[in-house]
PDB file of N, CA and C in Angstrom:
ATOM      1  N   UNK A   1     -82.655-171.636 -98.378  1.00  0.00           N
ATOM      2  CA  UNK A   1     -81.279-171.687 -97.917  1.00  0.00           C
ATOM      3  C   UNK A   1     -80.893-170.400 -97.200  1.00  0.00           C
ATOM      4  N   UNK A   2     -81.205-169.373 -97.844  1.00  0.00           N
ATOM      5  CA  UNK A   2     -81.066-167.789 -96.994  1.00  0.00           C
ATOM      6  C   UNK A   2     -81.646-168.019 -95.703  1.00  0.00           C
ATOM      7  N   UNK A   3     -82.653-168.264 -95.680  1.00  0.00           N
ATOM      8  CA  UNK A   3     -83.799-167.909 -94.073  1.00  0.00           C
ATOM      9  C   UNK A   3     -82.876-169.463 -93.342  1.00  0.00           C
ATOM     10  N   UNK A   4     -82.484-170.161 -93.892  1.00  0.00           N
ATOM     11  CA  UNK A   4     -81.681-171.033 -92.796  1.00  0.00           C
ATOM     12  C   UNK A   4     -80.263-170.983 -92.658  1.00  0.00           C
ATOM     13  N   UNK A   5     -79.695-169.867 -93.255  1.00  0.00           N
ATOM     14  CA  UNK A   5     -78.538-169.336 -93.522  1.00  0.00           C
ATOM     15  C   UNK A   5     -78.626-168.289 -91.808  1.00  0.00           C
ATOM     16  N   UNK A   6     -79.511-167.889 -92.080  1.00  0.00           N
ATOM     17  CA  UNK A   6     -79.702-166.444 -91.012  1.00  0.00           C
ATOM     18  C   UNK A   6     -80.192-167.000 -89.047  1.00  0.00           C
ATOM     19  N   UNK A   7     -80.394-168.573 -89.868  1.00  0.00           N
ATOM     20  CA  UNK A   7     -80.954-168.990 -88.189  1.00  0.00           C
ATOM     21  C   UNK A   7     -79.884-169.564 -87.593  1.00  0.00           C
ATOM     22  N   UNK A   8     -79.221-170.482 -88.156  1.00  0.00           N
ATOM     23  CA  UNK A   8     -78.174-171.270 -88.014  1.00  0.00           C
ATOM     24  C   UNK A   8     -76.797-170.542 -87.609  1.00  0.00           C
ATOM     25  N   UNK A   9     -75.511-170.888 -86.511  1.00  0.00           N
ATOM     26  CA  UNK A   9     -74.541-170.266 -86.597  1.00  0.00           C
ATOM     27  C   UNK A   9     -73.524-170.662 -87.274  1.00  0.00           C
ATOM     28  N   UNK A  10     -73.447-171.659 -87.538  1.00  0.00           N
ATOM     29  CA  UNK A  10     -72.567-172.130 -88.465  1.00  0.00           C
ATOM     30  C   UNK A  10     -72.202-170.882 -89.682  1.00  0.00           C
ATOM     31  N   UNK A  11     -71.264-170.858 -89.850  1.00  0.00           N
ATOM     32  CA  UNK A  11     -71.058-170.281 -91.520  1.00  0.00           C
ATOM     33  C   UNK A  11     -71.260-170.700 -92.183  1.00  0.00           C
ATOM     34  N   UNK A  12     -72.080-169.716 -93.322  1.00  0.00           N
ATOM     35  CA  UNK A  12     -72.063-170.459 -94.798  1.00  0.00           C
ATOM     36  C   UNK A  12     -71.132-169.556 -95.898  1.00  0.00           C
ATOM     37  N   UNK A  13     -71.497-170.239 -97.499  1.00  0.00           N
ATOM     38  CA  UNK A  13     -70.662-169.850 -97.945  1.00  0.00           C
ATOM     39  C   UNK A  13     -71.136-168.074 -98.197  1.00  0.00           C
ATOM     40  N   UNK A  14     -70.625-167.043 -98.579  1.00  0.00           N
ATOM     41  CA  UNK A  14     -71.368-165.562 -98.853  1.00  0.00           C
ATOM     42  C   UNK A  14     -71.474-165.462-100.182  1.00  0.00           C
ATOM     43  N   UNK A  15     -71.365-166.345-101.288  1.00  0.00           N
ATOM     44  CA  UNK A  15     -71.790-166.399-102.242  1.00  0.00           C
ATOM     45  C   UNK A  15     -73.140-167.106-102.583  1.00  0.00           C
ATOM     46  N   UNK A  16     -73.541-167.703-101.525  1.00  0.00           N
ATOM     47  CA  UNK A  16     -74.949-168.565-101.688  1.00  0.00           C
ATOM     48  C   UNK A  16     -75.825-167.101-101.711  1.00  0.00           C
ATOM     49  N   UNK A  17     -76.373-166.069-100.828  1.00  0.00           N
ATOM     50  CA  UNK A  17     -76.663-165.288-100.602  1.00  0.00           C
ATOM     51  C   UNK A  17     -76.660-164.084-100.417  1.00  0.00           C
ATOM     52  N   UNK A  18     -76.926-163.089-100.747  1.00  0.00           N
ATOM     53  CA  UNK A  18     -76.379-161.607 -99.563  1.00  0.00           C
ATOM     54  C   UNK A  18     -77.157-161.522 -98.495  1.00  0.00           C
ATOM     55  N   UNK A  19     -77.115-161.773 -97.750  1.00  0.00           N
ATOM     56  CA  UNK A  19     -78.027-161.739 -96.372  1.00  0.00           C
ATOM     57  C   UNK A  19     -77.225-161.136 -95.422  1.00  0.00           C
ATOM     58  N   UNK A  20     -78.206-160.820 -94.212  1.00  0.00           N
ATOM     59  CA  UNK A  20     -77.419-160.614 -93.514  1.00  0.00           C
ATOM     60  C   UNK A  20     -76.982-161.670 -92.059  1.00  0.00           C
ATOM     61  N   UNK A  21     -76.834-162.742 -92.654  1.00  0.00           N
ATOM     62  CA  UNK A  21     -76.690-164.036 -91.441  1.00  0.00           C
ATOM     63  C   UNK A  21     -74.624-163.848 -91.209  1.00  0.00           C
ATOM     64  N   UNK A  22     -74.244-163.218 -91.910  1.00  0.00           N
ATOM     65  CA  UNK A  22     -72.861-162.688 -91.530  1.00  0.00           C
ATOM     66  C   UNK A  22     -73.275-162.489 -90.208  1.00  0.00           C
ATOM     67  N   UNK A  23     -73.820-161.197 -89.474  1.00  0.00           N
ATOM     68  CA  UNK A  23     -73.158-160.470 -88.767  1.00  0.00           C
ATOM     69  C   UNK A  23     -74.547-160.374 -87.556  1.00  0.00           C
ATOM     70  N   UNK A  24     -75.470-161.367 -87.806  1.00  0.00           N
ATOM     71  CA  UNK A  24     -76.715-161.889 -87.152  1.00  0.00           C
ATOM     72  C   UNK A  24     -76.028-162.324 -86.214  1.00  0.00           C
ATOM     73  N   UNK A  25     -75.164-163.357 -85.357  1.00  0.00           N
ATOM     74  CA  UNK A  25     -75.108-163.302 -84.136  1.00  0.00           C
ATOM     75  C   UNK A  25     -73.793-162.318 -83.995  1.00  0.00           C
ATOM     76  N   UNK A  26     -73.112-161.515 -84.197  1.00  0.00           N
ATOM     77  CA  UNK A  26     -72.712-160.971 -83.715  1.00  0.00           C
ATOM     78  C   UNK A  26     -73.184-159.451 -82.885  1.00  0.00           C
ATOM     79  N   UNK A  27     -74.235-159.155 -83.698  1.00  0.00           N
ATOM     80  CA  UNK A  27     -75.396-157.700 -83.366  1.00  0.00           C
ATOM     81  C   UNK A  27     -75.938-158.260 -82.253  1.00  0.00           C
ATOM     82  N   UNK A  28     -76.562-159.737 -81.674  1.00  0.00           N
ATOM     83  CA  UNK A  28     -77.099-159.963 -80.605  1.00  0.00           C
ATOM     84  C   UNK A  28     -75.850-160.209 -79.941  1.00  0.00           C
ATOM     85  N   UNK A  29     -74.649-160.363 -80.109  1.00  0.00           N
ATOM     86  CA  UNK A  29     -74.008-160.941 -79.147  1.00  0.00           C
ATOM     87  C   UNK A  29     -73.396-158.978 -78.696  1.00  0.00           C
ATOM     88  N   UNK A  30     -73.862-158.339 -79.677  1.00  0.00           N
ATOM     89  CA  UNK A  30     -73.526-157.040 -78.727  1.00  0.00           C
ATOM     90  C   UNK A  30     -74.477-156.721 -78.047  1.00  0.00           C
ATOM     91  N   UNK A  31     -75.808-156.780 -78.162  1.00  0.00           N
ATOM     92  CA  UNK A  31     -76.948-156.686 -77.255  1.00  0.00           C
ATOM     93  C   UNK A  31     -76.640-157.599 -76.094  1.00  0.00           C
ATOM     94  N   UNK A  32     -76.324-158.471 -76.061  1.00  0.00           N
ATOM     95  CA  UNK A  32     -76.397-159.186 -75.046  1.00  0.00           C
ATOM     96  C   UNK A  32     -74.731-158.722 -73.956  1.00  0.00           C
ATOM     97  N   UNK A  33     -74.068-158.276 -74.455  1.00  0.00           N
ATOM     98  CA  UNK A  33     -73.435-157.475 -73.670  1.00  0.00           C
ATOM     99  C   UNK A  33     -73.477-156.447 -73.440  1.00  0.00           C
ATOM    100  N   UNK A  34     -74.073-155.626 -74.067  1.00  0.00           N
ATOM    101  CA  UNK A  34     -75.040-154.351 -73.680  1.00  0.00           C
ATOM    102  C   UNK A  34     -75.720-154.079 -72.293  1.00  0.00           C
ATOM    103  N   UNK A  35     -76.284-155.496 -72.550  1.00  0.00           N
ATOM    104  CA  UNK A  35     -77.210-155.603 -71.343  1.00  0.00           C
ATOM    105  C   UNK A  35     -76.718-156.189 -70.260  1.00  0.00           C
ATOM    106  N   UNK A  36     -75.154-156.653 -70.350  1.00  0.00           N
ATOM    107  CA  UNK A  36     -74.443-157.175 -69.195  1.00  0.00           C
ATOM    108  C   UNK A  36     -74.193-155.687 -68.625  1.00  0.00           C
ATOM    109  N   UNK A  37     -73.695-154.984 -69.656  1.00  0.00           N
ATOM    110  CA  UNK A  37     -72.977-153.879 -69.012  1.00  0.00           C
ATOM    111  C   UNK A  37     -74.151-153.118 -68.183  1.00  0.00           C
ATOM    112  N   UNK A  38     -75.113-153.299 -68.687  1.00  0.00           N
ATOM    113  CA  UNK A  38     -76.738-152.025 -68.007  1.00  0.00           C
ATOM    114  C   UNK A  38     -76.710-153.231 -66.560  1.00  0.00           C
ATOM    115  N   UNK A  39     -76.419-154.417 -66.447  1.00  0.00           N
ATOM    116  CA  UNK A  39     -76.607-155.010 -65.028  1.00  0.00           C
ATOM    117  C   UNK A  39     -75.022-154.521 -64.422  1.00  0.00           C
ATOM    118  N   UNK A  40     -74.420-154.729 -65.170  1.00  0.00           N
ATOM    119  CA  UNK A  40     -72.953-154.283 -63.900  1.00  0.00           C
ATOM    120  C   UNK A  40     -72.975-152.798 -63.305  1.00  0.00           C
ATOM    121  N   UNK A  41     -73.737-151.897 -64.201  1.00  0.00           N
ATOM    122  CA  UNK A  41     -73.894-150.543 -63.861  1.00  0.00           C
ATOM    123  C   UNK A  41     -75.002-150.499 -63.095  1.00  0.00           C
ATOM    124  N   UNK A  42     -75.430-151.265 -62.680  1.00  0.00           N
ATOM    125  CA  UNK A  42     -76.441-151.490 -61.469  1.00  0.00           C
ATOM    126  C   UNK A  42     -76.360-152.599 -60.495  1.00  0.00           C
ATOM    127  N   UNK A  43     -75.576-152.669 -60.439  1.00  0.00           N
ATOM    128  CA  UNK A  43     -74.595-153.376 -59.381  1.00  0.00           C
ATOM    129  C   UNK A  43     -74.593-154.509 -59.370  1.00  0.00           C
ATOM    130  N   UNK A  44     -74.892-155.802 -60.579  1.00  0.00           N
ATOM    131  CA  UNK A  44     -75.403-157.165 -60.880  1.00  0.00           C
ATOM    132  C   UNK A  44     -73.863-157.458 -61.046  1.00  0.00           C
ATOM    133  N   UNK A  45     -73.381-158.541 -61.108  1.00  0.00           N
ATOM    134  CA  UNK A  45     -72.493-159.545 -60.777  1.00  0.00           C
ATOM    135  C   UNK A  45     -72.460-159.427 -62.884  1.00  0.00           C
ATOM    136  N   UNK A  46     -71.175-159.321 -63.865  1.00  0.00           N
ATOM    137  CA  UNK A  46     -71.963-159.460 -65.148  1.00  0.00           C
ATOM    138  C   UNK A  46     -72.073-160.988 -65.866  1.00  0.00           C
ATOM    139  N   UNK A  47     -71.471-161.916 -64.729  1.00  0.00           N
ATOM    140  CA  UNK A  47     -72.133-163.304 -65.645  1.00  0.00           C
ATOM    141  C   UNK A  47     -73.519-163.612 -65.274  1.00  0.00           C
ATOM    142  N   UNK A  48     -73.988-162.652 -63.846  1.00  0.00           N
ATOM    143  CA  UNK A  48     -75.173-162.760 -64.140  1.00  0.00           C
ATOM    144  C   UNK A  48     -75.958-162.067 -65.362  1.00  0.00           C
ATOM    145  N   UNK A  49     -75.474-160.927 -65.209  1.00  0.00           N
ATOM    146  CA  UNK A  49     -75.798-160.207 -67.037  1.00  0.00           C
ATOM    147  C   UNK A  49     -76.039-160.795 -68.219  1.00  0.00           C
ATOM    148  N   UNK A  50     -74.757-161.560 -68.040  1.00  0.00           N
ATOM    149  CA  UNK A  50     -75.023-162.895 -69.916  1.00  0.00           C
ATOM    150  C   UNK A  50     -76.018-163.387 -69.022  1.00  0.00           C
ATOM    151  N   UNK A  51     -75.949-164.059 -68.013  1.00  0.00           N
ATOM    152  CA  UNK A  51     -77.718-165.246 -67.793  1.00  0.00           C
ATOM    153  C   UNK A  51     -78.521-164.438 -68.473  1.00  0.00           C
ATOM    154  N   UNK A  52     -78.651-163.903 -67.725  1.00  0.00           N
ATOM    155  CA  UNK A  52     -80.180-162.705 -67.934  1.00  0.00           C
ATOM    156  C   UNK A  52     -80.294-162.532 -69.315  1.00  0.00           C
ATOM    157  N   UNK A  53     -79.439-162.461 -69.958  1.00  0.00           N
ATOM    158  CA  UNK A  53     -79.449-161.580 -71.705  1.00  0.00           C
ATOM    159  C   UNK A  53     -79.472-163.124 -72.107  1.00  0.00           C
ATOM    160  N   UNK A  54     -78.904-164.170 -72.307  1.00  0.00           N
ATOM    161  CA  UNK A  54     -78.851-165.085 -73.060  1.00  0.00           C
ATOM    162  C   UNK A  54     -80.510-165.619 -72.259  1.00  0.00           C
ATOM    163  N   UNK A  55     -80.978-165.802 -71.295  1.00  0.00           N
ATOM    164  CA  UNK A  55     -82.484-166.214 -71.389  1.00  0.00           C
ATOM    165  C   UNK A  55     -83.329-165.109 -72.102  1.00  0.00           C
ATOM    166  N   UNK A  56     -82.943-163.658 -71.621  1.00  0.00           N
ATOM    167  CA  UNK A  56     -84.403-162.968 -72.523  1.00  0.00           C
ATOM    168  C   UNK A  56     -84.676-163.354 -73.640  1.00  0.00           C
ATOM    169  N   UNK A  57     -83.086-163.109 -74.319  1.00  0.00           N
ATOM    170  CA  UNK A  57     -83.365-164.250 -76.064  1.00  0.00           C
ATOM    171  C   UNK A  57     -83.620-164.994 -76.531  1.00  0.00           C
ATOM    172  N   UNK A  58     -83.003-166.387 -75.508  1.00  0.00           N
ATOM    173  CA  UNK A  58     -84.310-167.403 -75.691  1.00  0.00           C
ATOM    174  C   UNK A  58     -85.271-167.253 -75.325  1.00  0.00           C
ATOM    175  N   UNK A  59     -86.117-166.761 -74.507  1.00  0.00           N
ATOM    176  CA  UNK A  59     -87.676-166.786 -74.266  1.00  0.00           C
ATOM    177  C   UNK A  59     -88.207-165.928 -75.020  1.00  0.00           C
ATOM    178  N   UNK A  60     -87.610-164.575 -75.699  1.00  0.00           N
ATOM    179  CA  UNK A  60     -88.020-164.036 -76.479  1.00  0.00           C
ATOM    180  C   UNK A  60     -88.270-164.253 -77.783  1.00  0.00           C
ATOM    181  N   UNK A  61     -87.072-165.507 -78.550  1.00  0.00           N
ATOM    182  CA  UNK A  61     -86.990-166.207 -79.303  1.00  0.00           C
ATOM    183  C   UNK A  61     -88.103-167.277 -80.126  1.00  0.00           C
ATOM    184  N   UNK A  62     -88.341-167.836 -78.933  1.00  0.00           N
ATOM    185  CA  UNK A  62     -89.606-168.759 -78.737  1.00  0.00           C
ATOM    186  C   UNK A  62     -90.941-167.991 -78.573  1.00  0.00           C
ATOM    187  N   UNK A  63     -91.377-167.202 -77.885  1.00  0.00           N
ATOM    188  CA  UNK A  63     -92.436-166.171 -78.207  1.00  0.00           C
ATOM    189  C   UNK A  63     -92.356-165.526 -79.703  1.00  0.00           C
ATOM    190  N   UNK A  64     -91.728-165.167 -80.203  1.00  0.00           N
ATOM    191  CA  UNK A  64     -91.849-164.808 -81.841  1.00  0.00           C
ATOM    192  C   UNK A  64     -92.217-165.547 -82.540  1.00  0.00           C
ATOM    193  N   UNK A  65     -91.856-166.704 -82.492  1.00  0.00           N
ATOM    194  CA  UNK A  65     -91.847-168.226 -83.311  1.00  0.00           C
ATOM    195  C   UNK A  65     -93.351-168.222 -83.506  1.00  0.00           C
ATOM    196  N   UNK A  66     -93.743-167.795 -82.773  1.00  0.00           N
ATOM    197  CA  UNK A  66     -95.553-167.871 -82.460  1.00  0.00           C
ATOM    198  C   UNK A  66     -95.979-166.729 -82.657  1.00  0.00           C
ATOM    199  N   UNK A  67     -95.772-165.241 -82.474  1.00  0.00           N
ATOM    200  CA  UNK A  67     -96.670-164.084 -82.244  1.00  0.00           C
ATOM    201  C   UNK A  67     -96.011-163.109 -83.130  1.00  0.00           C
ATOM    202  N   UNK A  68     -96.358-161.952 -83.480  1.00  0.00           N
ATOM    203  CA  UNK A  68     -95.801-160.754 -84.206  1.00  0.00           C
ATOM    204  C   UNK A  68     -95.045-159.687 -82.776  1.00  0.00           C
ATOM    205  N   UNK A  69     -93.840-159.540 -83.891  1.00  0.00           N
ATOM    206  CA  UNK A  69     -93.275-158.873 -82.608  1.00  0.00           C
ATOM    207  C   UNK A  69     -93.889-157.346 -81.971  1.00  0.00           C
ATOM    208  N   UNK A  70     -94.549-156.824 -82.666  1.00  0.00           N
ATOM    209  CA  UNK A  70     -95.334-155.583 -82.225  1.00  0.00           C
ATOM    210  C   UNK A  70     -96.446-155.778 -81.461  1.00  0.00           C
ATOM    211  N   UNK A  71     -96.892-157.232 -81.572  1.00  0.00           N
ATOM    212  CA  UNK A  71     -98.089-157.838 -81.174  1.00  0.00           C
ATOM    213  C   UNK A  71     -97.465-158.412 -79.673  1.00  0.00           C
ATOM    214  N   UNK A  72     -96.356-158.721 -79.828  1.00  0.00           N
ATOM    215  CA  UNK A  72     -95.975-159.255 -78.263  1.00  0.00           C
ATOM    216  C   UNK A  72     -95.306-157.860 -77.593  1.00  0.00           C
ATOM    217  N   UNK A  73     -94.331-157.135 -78.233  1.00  0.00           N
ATOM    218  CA  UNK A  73     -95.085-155.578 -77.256  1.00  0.00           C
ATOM    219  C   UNK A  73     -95.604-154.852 -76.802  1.00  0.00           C
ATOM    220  N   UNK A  74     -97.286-155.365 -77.763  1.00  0.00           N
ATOM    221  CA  UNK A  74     -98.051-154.117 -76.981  1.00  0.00           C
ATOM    222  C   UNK A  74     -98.671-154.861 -75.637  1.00  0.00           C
ATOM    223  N   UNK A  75     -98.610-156.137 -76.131  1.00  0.00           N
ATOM    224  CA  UNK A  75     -99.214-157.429 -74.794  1.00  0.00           C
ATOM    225  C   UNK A  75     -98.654-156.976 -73.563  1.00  0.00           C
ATOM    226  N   UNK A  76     -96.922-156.836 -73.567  1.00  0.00           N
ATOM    227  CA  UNK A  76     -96.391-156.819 -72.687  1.00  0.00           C
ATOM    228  C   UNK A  76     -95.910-155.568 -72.257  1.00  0.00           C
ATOM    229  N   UNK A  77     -95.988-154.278 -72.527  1.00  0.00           N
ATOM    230  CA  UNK A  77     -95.814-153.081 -72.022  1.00  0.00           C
ATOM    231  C   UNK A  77     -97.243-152.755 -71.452  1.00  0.00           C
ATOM    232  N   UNK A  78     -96.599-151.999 -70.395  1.00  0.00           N
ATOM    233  CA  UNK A  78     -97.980-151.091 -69.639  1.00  0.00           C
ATOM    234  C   UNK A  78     -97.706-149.837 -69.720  1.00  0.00           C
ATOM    235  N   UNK A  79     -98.600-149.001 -69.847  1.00  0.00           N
ATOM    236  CA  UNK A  79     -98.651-147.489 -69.895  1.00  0.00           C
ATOM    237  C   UNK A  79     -98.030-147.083 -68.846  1.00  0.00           C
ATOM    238  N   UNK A  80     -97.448-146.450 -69.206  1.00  0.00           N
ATOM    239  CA  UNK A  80     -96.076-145.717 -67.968  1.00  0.00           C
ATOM    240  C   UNK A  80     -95.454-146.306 -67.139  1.00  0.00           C
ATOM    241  N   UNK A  81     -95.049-147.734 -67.537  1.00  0.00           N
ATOM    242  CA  UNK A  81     -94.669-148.808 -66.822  1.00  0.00           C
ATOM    243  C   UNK A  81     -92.738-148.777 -67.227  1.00  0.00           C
ATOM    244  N   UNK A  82     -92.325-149.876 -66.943  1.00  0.00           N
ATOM    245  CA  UNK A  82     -90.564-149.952 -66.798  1.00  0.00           C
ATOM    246  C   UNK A  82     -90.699-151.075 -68.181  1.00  0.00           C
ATOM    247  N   UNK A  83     -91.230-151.243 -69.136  1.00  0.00           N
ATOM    248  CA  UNK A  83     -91.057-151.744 -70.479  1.00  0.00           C
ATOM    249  C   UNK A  83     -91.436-150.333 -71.205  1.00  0.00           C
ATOM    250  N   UNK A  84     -92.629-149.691 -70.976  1.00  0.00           N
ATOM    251  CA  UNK A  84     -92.803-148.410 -72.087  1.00  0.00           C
ATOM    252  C   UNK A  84     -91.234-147.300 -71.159  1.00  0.00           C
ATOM    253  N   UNK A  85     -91.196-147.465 -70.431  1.00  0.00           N
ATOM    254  CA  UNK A  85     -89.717-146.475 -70.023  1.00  0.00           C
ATOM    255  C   UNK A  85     -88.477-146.703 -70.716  1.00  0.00           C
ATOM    256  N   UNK A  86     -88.044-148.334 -70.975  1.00  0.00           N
ATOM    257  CA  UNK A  86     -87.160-148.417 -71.548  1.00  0.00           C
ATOM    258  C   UNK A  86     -87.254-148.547 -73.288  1.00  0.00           C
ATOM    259  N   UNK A  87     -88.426-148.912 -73.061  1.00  0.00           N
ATOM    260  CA  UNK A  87     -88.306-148.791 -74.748  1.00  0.00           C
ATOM    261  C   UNK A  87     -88.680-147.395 -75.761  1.00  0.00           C
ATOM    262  N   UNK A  88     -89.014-146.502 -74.783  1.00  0.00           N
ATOM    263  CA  UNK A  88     -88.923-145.326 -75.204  1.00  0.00           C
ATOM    264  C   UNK A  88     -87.228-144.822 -75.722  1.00  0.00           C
ATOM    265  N   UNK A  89     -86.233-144.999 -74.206  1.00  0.00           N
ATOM    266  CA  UNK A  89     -84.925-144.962 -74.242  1.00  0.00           C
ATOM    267  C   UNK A  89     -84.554-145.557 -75.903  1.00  0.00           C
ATOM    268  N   UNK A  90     -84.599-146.756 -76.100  1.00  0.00           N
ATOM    269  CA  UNK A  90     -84.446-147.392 -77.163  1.00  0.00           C
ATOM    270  C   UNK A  90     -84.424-146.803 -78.432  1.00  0.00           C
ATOM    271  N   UNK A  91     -86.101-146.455 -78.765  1.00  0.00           N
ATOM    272  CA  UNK A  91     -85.907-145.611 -79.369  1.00  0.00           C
ATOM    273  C   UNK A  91     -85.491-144.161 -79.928  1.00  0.00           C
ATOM    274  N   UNK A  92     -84.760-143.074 -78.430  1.00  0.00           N
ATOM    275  CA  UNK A  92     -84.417-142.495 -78.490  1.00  0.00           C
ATOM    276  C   UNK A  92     -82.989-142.520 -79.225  1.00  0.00           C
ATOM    277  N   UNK A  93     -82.556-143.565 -78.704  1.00  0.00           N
ATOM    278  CA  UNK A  93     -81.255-143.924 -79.546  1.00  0.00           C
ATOM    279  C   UNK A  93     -81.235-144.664 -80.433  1.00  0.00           C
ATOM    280  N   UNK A  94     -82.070-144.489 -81.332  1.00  0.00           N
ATOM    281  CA  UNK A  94     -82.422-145.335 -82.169  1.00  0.00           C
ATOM    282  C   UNK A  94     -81.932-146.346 -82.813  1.00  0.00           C
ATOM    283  N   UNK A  95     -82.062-147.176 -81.693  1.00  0.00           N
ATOM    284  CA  UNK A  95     -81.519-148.706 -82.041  1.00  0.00           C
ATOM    285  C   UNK A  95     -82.479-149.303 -82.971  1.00  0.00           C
ATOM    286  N   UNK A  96     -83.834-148.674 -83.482  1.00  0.00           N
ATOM    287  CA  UNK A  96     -84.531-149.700 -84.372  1.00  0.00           C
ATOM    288  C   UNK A  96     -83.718-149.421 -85.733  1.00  0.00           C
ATOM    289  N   UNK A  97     -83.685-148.278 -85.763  1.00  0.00           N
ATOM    290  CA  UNK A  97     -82.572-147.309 -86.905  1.00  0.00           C
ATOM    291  C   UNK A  97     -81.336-148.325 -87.436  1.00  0.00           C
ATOM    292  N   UNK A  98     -80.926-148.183 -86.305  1.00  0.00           N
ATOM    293  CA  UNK A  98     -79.442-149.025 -86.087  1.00  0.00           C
ATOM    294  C   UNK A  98     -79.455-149.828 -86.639  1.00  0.00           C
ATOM    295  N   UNK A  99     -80.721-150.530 -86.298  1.00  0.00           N
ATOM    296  CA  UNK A  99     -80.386-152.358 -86.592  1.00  0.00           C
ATOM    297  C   UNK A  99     -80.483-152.587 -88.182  1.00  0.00           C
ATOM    298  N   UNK A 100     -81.789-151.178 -88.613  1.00  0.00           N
ATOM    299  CA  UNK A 100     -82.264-151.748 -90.163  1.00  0.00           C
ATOM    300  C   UNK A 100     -81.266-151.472 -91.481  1.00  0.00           C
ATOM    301  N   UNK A 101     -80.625-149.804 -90.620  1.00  0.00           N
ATOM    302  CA  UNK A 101     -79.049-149.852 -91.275  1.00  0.00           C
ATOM    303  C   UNK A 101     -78.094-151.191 -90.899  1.00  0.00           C
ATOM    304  N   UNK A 102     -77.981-151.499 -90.175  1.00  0.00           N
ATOM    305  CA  UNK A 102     -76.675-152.159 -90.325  1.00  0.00           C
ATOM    306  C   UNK A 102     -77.208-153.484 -91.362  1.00  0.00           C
ATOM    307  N   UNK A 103     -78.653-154.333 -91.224  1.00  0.00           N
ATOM    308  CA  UNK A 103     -79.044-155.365 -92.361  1.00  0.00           C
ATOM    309  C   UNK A 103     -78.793-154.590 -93.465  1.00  0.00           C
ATOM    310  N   UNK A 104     -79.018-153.910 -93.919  1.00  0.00           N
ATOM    311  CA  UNK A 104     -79.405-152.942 -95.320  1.00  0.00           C
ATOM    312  C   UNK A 104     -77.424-152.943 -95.821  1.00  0.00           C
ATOM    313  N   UNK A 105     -76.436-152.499 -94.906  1.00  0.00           N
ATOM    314  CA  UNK A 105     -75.146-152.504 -94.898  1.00  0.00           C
ATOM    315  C   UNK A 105     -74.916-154.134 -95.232  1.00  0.00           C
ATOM    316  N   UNK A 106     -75.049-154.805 -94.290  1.00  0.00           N
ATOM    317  CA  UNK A 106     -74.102-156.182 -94.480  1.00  0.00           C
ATOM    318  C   UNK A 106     -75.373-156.527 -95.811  1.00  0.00           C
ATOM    319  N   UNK A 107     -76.466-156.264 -96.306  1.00  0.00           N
ATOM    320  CA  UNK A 107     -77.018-157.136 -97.947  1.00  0.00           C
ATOM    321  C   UNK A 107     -75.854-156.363 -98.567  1.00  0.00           C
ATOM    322  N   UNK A 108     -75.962-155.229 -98.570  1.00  0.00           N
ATOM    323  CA  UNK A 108     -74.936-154.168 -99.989  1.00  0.00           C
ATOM    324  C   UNK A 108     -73.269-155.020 -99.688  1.00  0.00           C
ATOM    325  N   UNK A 109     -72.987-155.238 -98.844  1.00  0.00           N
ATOM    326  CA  UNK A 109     -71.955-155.885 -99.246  1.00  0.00           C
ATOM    327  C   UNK A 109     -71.645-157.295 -99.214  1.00  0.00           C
ATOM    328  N   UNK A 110     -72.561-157.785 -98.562  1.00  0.00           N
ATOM    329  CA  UNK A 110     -72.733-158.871 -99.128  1.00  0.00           C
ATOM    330  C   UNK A 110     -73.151-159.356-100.885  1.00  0.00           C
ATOM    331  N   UNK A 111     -73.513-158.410-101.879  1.00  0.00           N
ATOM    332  CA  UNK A 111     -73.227-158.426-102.558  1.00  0.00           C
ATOM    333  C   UNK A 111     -72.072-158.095-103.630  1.00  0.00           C
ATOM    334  N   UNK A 112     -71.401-157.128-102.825  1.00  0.00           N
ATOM    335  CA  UNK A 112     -69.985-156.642-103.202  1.00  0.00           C
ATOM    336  C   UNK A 112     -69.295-157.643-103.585  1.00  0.00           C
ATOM    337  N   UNK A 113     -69.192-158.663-102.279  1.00  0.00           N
ATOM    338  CA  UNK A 113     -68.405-159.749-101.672  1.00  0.00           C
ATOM    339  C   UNK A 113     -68.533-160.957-103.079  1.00  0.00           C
ATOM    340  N   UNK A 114     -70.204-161.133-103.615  1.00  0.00           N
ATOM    341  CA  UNK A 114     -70.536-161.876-104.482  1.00  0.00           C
ATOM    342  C   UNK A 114     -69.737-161.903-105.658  1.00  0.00           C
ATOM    343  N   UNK A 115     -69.050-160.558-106.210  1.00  0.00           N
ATOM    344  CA  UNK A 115     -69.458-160.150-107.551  1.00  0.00           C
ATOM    345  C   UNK A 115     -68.244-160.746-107.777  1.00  0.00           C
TER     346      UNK A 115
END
């Protein structure tokens, strides 16, 4: 029920679980305007931005379903290429950081929420 709690957008109840399927599409739905804003700051139109961000996720989506995600990065970065450039950036700001705090945040209170 958790792992289909976290795929699904629907709400469920926050007593079934502490997970973090709260606040799961909202973290991509800031990535995905993130990345509108990185196309408008480069001169892209930004509903082309959501296109662009709402396909990487699905195609990226569907590639996971199948592969390990470290395993489909190293496939797809090239050495000193414009994937190892930006994902260096990435981790400079450590968005991997980011993300594992903010799950680690919404379980702790998602159990708060339980008690």
């Amino acid at each position: 029920a958790c792992r289909e709690s976290i795929t699904q957008i629907e709400p469920t109840p926050k007593a079934r679980c502490p997970s973090p399927r709260a606040t799961t599409s909202p973290r991509m739905a800031m990535v995905a305007e993130a990345l509108a804003d990185g196309a408008v700051n480069l001169g892209l139109p930004r509903e082309l931005g959501y296109e662009f961000a709402a396909a990487m996720m699905e195609g990226t989506g569907r590639l996971l379903a199948d592969e390990h995600p470290a395993l489909l990065k190293d496939r797809v970065m090239s050495p000193g290429g414009t994937t190892a450039a930006g994902y260096a950036e990435l981790e400079a700001g450590k968005v991997r950081e980011s993300f594992i705090r903010a799950m680690e945040s919404c379980y702790k209170r998602g159990i708060e929420i339980g008690k």
